[in-house]
Protein backbone atom coordinates (compact mmCIF):
# COMPACT_ATOMS: atom_id res chain seq x y z
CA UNK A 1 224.36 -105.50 14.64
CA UNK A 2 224.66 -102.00 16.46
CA UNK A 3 223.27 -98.85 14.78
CA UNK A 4 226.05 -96.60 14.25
CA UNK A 5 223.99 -93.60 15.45
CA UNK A 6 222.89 -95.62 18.54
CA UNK A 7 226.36 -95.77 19.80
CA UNK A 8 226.64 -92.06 19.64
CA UNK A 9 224.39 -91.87 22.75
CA UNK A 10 221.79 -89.45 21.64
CA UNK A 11 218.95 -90.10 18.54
CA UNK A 12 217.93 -87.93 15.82
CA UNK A 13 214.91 -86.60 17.90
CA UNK A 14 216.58 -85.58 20.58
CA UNK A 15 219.49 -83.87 18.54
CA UNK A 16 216.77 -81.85 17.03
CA UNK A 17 215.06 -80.51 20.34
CA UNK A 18 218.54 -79.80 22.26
CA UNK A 19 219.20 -77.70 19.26
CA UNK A 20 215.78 -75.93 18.91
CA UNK A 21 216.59 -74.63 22.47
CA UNK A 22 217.14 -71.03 22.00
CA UNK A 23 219.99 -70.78 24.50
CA UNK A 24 222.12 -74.55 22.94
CA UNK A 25 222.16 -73.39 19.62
CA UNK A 26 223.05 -69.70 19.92
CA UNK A 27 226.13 -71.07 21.64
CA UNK A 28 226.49 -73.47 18.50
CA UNK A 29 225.83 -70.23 16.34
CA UNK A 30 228.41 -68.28 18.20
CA UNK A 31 230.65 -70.71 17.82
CA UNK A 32 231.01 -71.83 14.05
CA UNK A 33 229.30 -68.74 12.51
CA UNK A 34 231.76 -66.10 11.49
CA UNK A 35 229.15 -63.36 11.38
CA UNK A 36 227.99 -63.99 15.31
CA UNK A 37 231.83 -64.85 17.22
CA UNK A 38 231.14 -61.67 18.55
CA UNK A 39 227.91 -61.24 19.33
CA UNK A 40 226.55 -62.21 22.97
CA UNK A 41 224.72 -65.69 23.11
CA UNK A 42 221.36 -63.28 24.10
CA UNK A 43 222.07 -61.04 20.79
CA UNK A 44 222.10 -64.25 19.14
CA UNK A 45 218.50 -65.20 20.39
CA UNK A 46 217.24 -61.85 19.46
CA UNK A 47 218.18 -62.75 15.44
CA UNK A 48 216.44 -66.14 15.42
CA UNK A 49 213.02 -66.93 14.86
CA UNK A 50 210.72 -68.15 17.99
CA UNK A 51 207.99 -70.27 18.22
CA UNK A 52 205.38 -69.19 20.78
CA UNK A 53 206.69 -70.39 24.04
CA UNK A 54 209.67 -68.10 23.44
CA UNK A 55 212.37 -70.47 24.40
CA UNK A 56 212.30 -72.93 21.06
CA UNK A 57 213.25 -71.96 17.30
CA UNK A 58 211.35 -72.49 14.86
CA UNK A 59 212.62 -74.96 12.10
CA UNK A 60 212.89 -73.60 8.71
CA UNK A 61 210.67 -76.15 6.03
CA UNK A 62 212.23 -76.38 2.81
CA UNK A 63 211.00 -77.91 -0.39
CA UNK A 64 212.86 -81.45 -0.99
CA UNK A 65 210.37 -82.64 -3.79
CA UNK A 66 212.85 -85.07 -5.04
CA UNK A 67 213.45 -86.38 -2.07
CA UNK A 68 217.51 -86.34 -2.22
CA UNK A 69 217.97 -84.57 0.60
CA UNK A 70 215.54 -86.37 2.80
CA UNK A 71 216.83 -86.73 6.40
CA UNK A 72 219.42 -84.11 6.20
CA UNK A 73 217.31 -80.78 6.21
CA UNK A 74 215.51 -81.27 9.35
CA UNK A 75 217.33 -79.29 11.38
CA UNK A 76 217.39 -75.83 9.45
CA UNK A 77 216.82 -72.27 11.16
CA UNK A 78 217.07 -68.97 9.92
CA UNK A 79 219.81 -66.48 11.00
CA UNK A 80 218.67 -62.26 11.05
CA UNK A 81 221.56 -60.62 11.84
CA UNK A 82 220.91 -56.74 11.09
CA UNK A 83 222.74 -54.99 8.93
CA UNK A 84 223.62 -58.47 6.93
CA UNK A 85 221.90 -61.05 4.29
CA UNK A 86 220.09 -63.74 6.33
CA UNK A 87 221.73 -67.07 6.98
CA UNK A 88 220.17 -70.41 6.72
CA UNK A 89 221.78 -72.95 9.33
CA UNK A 90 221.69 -76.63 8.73
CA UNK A 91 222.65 -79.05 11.47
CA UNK A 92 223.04 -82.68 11.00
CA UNK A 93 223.76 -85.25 13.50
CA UNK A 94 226.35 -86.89 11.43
């Protein structure tokens, strides 16, 4: 039987590092986050925490002790927008 996320043509791993590219998900940002439609993709950048390279975003670790959420908050990243309350993003490759 076929995985239903194997059809989809891209895994879980990869989902995560397209979207820890700084450019990809300012452009994802931009486009479903009310607060950024219209900022410019680089403004976007400048309001997301880097890791050291400069190019990928660092993923935001939160507490899951009971485990019900397990699989679903990997791919969370924090949002500084100045001037406004931060915003916590979470993509899922559904």
């Amino acid at each position: 039987m076929e995985d239903r996320n194997e059809s989809k043509g891209i895994d879980k791993e990869e989902f995560s590092a397209l979207l820890r590219n700084k450019m990809i998900l300012s452009a994802a940002i931009r486009s479903c986050i009310r607060e950024a439609a219209s900022m410019d993709p680089r403004a976007i950048c400048d309001c997301l925490e880097l890791e050291e390279d400069g190019m990928t975003v660092k993923n935001v670790e939160l507490d899951d002790p009971s485990g019900q959420y397990e699989g679903m908050l990997d791919n969370v990243y924090r949002l500084r927008i100045p001037g406004k309350s931060d915003i916590l993003l979470v993509f899922n490759k559904g």
